[in-house]
Protein backbone atom coordinates (compact mmCIF):
# COMPACT_ATOMS: atom_id res chain seq x y z
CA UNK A 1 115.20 -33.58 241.16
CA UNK A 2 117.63 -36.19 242.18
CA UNK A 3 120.64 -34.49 240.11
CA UNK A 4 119.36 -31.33 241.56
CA UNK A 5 119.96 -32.39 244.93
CA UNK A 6 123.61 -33.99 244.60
CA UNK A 7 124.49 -31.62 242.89
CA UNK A 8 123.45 -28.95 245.80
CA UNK A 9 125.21 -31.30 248.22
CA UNK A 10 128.65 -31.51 246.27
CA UNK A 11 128.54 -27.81 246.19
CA UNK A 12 128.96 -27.88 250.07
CA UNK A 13 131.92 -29.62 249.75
CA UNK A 14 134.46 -28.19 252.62
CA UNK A 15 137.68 -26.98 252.14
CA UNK A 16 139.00 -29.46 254.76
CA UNK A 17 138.83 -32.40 252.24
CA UNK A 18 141.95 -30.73 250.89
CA UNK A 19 144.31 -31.59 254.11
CA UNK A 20 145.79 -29.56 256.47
CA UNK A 21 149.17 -28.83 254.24
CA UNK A 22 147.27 -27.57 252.11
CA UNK A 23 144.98 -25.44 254.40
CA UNK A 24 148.14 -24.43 256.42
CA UNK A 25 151.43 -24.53 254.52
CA UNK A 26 153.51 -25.87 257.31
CA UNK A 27 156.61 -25.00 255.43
CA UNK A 28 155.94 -21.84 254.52
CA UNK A 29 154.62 -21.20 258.15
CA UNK A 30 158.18 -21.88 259.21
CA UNK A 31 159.90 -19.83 256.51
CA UNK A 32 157.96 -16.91 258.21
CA UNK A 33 159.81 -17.46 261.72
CA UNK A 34 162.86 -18.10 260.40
CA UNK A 35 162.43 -14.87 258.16
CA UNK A 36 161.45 -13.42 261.55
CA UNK A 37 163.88 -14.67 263.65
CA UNK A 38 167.02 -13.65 261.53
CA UNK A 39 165.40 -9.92 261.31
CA UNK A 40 165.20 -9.89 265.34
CA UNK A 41 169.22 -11.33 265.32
CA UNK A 42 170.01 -9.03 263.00
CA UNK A 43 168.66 -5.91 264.24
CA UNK A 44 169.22 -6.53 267.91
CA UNK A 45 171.60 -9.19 269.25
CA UNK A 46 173.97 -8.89 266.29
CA UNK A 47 173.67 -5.39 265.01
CA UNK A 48 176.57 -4.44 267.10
CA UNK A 49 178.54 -6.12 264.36
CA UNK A 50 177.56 -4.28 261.83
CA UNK A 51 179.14 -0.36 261.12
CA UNK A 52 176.27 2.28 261.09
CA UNK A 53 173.87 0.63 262.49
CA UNK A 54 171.22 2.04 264.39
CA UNK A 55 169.11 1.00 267.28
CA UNK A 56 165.78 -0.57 266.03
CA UNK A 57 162.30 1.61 266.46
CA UNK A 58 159.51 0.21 267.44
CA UNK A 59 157.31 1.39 264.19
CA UNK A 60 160.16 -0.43 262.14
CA UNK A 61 159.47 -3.57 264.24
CA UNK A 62 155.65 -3.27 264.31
CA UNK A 63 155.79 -3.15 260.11
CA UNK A 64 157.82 -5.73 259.70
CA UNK A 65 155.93 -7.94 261.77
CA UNK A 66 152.49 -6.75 259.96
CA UNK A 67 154.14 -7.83 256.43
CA UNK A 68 155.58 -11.10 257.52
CA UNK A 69 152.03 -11.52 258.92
CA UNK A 70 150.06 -10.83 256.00
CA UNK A 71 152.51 -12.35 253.74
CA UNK A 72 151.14 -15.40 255.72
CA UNK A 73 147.68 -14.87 255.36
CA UNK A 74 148.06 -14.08 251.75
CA UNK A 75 150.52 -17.30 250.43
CA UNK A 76 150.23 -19.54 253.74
CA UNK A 77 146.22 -19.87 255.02
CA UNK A 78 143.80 -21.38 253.54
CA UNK A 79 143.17 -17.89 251.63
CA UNK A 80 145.63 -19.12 249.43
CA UNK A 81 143.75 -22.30 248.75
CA UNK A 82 140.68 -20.33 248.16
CA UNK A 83 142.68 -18.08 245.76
CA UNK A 84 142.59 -21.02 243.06
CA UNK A 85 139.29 -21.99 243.71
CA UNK A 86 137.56 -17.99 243.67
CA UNK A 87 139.29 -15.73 241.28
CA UNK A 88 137.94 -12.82 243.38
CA UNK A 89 139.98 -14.35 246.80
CA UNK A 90 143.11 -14.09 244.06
CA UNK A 91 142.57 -10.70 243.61
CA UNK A 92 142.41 -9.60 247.24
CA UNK A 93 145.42 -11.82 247.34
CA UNK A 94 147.39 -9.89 244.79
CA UNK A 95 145.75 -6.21 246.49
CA UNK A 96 147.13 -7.46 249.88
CA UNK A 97 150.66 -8.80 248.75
CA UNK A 98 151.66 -5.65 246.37
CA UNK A 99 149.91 -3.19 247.94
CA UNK A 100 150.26 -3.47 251.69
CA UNK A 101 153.00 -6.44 251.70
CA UNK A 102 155.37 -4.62 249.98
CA UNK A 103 155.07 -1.30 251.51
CA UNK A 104 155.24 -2.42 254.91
CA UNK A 105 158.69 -4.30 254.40
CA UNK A 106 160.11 -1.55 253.06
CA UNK A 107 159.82 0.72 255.94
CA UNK A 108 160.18 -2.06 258.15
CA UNK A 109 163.60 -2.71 256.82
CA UNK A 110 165.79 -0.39 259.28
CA UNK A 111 168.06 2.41 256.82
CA UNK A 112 171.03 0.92 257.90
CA UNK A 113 170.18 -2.66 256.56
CA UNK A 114 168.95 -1.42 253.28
CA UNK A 115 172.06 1.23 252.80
CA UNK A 116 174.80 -2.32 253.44
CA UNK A 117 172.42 -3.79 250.56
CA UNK A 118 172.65 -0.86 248.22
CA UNK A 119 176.58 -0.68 249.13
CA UNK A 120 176.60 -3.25 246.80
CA UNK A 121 176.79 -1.37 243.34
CA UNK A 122 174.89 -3.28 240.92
CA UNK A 123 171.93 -3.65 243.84
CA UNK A 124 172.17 0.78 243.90
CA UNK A 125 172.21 0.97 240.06
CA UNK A 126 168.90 -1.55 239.32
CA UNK A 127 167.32 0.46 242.71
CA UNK A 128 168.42 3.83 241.32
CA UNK A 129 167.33 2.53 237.51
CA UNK A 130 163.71 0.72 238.41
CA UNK A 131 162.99 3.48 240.98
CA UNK A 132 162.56 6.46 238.95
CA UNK A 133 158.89 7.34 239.40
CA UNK A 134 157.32 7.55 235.62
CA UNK A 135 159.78 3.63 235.23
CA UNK A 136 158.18 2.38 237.97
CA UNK A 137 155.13 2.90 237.04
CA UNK A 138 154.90 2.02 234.10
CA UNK A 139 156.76 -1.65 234.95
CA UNK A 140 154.29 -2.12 237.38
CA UNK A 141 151.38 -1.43 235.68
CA UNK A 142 152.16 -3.67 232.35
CA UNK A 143 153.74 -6.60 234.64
CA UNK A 144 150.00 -6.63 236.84
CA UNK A 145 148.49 -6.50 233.76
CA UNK A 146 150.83 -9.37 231.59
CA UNK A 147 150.27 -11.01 234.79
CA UNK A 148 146.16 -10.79 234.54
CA UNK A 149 145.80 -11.20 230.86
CA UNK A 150 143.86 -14.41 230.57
CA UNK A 151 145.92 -16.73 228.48
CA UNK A 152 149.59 -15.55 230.78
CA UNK A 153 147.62 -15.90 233.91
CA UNK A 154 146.22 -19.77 232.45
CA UNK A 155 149.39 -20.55 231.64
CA UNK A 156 150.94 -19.17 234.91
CA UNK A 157 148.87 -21.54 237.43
CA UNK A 158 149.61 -24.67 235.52
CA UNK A 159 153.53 -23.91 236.02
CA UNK A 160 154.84 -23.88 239.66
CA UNK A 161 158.16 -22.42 238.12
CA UNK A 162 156.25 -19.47 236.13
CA UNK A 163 153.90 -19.65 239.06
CA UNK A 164 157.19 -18.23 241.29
CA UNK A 165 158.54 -16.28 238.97
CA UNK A 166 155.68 -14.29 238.07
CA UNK A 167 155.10 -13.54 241.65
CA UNK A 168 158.31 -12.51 242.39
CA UNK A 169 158.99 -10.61 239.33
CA UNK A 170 155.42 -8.82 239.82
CA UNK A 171 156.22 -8.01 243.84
CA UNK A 172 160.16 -7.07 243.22
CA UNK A 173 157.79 -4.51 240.74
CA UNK A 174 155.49 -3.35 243.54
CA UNK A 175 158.60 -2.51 245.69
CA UNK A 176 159.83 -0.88 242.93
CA UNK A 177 156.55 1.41 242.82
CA UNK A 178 156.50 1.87 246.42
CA UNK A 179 160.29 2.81 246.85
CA UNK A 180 160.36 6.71 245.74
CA UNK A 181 157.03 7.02 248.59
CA UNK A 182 158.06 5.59 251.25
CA UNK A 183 161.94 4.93 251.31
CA UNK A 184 163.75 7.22 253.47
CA UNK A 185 166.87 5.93 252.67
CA UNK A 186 169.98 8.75 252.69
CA UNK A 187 170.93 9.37 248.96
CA UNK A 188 168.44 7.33 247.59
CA UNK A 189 165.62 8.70 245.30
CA UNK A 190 162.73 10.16 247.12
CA UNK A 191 159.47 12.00 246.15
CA UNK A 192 157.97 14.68 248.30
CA UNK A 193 155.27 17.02 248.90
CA UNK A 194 152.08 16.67 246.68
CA UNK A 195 154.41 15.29 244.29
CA UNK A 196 153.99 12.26 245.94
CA UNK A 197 149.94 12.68 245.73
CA UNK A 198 150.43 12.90 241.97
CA UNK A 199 152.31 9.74 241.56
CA UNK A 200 149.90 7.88 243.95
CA UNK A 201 146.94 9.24 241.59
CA UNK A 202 148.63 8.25 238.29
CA UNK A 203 149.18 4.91 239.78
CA UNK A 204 145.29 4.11 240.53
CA UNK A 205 144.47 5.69 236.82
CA UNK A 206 146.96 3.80 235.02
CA UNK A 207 145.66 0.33 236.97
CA UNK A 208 142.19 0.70 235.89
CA UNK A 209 141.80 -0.33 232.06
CA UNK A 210 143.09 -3.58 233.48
CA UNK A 211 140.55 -3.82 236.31
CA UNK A 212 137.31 -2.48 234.08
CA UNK A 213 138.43 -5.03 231.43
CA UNK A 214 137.60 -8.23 234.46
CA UNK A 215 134.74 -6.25 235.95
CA UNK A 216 133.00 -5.59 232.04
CA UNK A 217 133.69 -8.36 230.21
CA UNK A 218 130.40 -10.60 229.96
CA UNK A 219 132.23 -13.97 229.99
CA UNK A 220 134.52 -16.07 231.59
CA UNK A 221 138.10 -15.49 230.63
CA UNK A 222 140.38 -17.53 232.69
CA UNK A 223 140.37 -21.51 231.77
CA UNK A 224 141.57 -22.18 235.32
CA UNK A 225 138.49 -20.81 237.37
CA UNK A 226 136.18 -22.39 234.78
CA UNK A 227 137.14 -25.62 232.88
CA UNK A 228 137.18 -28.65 235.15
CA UNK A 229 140.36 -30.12 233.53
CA UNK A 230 142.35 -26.77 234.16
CA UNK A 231 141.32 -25.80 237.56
CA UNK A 232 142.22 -29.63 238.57
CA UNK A 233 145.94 -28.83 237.29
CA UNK A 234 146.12 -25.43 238.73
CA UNK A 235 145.45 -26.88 241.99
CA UNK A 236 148.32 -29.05 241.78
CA UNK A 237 150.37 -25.22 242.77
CA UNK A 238 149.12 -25.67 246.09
CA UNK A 239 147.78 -29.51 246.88
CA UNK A 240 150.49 -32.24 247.35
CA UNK A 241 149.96 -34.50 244.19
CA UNK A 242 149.18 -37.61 246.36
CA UNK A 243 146.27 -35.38 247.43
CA UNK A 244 144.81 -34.65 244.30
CA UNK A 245 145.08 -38.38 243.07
CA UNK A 246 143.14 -39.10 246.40
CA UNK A 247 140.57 -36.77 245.73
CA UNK A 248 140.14 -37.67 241.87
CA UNK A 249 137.68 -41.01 242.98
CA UNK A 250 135.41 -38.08 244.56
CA UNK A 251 134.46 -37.01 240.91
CA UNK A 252 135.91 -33.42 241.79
CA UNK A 253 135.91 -31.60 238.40
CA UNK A 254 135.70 -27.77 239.01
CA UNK A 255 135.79 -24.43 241.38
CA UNK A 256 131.68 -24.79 241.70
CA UNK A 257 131.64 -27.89 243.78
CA UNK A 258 133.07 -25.40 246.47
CA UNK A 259 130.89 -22.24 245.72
CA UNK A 260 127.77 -22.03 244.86
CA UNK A 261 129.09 -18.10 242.97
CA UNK A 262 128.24 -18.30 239.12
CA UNK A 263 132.50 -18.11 237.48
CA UNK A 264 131.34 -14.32 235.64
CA UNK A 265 130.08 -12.97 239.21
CA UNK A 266 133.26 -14.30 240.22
CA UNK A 267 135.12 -12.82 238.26
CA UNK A 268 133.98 -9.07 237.86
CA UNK A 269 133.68 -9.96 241.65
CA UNK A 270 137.79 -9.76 241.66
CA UNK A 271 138.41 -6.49 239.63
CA UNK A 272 135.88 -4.88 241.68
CA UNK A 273 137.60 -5.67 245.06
CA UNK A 274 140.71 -5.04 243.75
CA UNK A 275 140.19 -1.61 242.49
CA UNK A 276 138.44 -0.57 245.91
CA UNK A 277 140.94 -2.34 248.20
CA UNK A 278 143.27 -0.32 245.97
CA UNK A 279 141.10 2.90 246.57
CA UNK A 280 140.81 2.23 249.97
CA UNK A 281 144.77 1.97 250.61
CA UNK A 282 145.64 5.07 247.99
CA UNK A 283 143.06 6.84 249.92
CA UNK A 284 144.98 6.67 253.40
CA UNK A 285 148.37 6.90 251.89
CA UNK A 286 147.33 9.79 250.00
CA UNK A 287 145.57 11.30 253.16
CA UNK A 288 148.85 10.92 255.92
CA UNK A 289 151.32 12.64 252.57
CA UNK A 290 148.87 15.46 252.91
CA UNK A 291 148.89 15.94 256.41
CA UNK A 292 152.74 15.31 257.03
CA UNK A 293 153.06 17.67 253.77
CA UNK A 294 150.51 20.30 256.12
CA UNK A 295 152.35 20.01 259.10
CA UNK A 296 155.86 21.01 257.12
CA UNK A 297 154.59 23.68 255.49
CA UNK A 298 153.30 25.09 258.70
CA UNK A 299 156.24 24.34 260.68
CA UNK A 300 158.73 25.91 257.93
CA UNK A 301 156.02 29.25 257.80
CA UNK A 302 158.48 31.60 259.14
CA UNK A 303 161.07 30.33 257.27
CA UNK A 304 159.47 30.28 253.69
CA UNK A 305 158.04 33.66 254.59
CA UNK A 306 161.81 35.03 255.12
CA UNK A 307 163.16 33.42 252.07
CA UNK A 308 160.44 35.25 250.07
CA UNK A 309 160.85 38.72 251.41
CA UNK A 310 164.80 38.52 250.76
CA UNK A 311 164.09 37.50 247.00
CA UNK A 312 161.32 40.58 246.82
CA UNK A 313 163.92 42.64 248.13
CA UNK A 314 166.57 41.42 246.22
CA UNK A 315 164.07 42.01 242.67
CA UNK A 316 163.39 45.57 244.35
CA UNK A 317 167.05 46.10 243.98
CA UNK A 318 167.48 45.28 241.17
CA UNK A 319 164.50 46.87 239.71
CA UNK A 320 165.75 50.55 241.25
């Protein structure tokens, strides 16, 4: 009874024990307003400077904003922090950064900014290269999926360098997938129509096998949301190392003195929510492509209708 109860207690442990670095990332906080603060130079006190440029629009402003914000909450708040301790916080992580993060920057990203990055040649030919819609795909699907396989993903939370690379490599990716949707970029690859809905549908299909695979499996998988010694390391990514050595006398050893979740629930837990923030997101993108794709083809009536009575007359004419 007396193990029962401390170990009831220790599962209460608060999050606060961890410091408010760690809670907060200070640092990264003011990466974020530096980031934002060179975009509002840029864009409106110095864009004078710069040839082609173009006034900035409040939409472009208001997405920005929302991805430095999230990009916050994601890598930043203590959501982060809870991402090493909950696999199924990591996964709404991962929806939020590549699926929403991502997006968002690129339309928030005036043309003219993006078209002095692609003047450089090497930047248009990996853009033009990575960008092509069945490439893109494809690269993003097997890096989130490298990136998820359990030993890769062990091995990636007990290296701060792979740790960064990974990330990066796996969001430059979701850019990558999100480019031929929602660029508008003169010149520069674009989708359109309900060829757009196809390529959002192929992306949710081809993103599943990797999902099922967490939600089905009837064991845990990842060493770092499970084994004691593991998780204690992984931490290290996000808790100063003076921290951690504080911490060690409290006989921390594992993600369940923080939740009292069993690690399987956990973890089908995360494949679920990504796959239905996923849904969720696909869902609305898919439903504004159809509606701006409506409105076209309704506008451009008369039009199409012209252009198809001058090719039946033109077949007439040739028929007779």
């Amino acid at each position: 009874m007396e193990e029962d109860f401390i170990e009831g207690a220790m599962a209460m442990l608060p999050l606060s024990i961890f410091g408010f670095r760690a809670l907060w990332s200070p640092w990264f906080f003011l990466s974020i307003l530096v980031a934002i603060g060179l975009y509002l130079l840029l864009t409106k006190k110095w864009r004078h400077k710069f040839e082609g440029e173009e006034k900035l629009t409040r939409k472009e402003l208001g997405y920005f904003l929302a991805s430095m914000i999230l990009l916050y909450i994601v890598k930043g708040s203590p959501m982060d922090l809870m991402g090493h301790i909950l696999f199924s916080v990591h996964m709404a992580q991962m929806a939020l950064l590549l699926l929403m993060v991502a997006p968002f920057l690129i339309i928030g990203i005036p043309n003219w900014m993006w078209k002095k990055a692609l003047d450089i040649k090497m930047v248009d030919q990996v853009m033009r290269f990575f960008t092509k819609p069945v490439l893109s795909l494809m690269l993003f699907t097997i890096m989130f999926s490298l990136y998820h396989y359990p030993f890769i993903l062990d091995q990636v939370k007990l290296n701060i360098i792979l740790h960064a690379l990974f990330t990066i490599t796996l969001f430059i990716s979701s850019i990558f997938l999100w480019w031929p949707l929602v660029n508008t970029v003169e010149g520069q690859p674009q989708l359109h129509g309900l060829k757009k809905i196809g390529y959002v549908i192929l992306s949710a299909i081809l993103i599943t096998p990797a999902c099922s695979l967490i939600i089905f499996v009837d064991v845990p998988v990842y060493e770092t949301y499970s084994s004691g010694e593991a998780w204690l390391q992984a931490m290290a990514l996000c808790v100063p190392g003076s921290m951690l050595a504080g911490l060690s006398g409290l006989g921390i050893s594992g993600p369940e003195l923080f939740t009292k979740m069993p690690t399987l629930y956990d973890q089908q837990l995360g494949g679920i929510l990504m796959k239905i923030i996923q849904e969720v997101i696909y869902v609305v993108v898919i439903g504004k492509i159809f509606i701006k794709w409506y409105k076209e083809e309704q506008n451009n009536a008369d039009e199409i209708t012209k252009r198809d009575l001058l090719e039946r007359q033109k077949l007439t004419m040739h028929g007779s």
